[in-house]
C-alpha atoms as a PDB file:
ATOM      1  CA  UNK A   1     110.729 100.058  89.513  1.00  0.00           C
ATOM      2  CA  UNK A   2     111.558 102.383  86.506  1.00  0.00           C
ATOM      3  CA  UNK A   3     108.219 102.402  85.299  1.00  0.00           C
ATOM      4  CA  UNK A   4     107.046 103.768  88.803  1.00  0.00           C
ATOM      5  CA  UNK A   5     109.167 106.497  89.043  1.00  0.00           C
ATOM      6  CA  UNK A   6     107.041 109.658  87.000  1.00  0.00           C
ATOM      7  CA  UNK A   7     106.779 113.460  87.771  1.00  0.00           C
ATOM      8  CA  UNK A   8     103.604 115.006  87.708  1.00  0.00           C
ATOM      9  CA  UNK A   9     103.656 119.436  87.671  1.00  0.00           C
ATOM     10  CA  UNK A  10     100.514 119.090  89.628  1.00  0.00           C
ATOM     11  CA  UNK A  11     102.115 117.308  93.068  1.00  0.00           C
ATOM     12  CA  UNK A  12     103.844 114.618  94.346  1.00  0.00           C
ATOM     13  CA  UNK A  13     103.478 110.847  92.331  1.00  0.00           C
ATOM     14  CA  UNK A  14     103.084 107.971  94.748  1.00  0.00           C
ATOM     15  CA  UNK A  15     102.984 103.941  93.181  1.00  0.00           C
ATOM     16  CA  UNK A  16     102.459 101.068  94.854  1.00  0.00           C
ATOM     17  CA  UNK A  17     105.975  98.957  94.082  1.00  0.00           C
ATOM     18  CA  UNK A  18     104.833  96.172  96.405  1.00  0.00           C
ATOM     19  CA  UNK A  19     102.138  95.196  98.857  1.00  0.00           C
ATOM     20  CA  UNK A  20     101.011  92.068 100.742  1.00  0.00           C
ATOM     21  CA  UNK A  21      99.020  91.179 103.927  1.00  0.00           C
ATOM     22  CA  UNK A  22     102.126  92.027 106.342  1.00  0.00           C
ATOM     23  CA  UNK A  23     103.963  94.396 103.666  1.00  0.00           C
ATOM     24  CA  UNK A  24     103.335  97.832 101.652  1.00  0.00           C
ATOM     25  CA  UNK A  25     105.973  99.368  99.857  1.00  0.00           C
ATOM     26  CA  UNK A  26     105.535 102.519  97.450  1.00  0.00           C
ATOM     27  CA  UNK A  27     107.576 104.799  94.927  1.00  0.00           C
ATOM     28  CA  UNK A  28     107.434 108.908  95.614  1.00  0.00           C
ATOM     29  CA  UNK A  29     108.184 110.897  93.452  1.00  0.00           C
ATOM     30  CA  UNK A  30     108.765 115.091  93.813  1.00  0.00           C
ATOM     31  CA  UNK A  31     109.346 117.403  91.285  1.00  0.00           C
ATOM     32  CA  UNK A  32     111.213 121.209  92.039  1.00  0.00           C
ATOM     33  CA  UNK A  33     109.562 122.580  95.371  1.00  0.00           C
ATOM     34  CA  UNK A  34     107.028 119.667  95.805  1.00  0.00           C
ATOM     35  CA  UNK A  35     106.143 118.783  99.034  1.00  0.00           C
ATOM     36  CA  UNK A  36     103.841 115.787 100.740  1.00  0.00           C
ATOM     37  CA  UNK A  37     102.245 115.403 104.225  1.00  0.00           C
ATOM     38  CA  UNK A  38     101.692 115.199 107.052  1.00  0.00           C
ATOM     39  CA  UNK A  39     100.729 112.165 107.177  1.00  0.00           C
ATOM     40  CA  UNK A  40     100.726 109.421 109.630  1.00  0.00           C
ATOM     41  CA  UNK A  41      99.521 105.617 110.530  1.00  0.00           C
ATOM     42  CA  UNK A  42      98.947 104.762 114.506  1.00  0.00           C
ATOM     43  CA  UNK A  43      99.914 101.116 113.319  1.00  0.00           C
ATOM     44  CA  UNK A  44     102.378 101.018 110.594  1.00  0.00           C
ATOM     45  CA  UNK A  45     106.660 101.402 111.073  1.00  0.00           C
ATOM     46  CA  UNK A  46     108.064 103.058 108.212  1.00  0.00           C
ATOM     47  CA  UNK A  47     111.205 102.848 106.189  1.00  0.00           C
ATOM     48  CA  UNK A  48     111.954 105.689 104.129  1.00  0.00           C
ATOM     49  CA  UNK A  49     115.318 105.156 101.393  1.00  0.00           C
ATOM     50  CA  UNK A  50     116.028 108.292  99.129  1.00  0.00           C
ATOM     51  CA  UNK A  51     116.903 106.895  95.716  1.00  0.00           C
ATOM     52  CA  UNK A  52     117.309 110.518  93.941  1.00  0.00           C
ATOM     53  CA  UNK A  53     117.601 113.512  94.744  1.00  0.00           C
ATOM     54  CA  UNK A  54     117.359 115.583  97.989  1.00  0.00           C
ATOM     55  CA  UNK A  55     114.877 115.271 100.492  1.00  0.00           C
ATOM     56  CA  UNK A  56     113.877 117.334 103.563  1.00  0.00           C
ATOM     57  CA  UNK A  57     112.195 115.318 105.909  1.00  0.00           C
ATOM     58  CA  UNK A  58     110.335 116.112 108.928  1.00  0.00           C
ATOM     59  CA  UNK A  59     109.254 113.133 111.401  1.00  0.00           C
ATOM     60  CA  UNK A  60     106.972 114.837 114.091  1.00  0.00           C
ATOM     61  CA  UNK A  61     109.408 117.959 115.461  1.00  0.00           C
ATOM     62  CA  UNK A  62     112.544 116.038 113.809  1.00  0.00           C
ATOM     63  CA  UNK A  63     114.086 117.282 110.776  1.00  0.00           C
ATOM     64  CA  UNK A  64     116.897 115.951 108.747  1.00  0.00           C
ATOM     65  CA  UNK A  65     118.305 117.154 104.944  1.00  0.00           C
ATOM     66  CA  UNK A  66     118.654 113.208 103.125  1.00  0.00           C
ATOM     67  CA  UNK A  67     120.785 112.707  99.736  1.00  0.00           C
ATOM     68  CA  UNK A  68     120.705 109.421  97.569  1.00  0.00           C
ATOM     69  CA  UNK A  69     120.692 105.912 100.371  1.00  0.00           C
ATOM     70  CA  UNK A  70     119.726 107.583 103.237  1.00  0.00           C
ATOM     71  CA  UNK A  71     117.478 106.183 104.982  1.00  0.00           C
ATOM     72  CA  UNK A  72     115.269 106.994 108.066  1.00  0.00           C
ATOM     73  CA  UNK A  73     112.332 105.118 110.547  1.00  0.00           C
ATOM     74  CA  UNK A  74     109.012 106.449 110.755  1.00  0.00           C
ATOM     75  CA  UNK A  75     107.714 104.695 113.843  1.00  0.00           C
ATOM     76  CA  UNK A  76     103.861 104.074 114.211  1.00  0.00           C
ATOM     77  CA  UNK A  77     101.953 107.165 114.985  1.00  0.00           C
ATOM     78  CA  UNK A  78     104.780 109.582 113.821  1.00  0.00           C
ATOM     79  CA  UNK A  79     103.892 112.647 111.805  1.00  0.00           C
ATOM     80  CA  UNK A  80     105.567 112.775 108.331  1.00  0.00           C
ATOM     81  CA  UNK A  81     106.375 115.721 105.567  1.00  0.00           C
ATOM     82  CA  UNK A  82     108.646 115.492 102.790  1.00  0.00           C
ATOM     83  CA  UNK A  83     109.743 117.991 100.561  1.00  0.00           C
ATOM     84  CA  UNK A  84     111.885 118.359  97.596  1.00  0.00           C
ATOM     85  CA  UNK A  85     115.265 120.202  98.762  1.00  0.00           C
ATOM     86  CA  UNK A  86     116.959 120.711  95.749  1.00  0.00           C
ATOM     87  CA  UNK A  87     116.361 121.635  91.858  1.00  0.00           C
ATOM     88  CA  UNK A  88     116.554 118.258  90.838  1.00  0.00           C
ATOM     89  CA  UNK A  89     113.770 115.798  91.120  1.00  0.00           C
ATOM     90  CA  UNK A  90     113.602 113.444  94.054  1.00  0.00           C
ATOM     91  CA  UNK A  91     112.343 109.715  94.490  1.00  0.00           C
ATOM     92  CA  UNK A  92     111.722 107.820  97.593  1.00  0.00           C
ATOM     93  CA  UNK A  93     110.825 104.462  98.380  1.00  0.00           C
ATOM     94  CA  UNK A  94     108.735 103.811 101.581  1.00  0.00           C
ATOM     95  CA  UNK A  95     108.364 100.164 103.226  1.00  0.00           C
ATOM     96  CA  UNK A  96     105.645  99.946 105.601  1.00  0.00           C
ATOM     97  CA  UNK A  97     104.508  97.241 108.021  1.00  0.00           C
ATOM     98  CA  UNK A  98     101.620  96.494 108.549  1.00  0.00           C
ATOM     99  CA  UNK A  99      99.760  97.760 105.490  1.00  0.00           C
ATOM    100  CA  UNK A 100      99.051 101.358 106.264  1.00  0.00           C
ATOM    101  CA  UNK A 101      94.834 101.081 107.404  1.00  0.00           C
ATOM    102  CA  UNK A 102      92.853 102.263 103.710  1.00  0.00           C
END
């Protein structure tokens, strides 16, 4: 997973860590005052796990502050936004299922 995790100045990094026919997982990465989203799947759960940093997350009209293994679920459909909350970068792993559609 080390080799996934990279900061780019120009936006948020995302790697695929893991993906099968039932299974998609990927690395996110975000720099100082990077943000992603929204995005969304009508068919794919989410699990989202902070492994650095501090995240500000926004599922739909939801918002929470997350620090390092917190986790929340991104059910099908949902909108989602991260963004970086602190000066420190951030990384995030997301576990979908199904494979989000291409």
């Amino acid at each position: 997973m080390r080799e996934l995790v990279r900061f780019d100045d120009d936006g948020p990094t995302r790697s695929t860590l893991l993906e099968t026919e039932r299974l998609f997982s990927q690395v996110i990465c975000l720099d100082r005052a990077q943000r992603l989203g929204p995005i969304s799947d009508a068919n794919s759960d989410a699990v989202l796990l902070v492994l650095a940093g501090r995240v500000a997350t926004q599922i739909d009209k939801g918002r929470a502050r997350m620090g390092q293994l917190e986790s929340a679920l991104v059910p099908a459909g949902s909108q989602l936004s991260l963004a970086n909350a602190s000066d420190e970068p951030a990384v995030i792993l997301v576990v979908t299922a199904p494979p989000p559609a291409v």
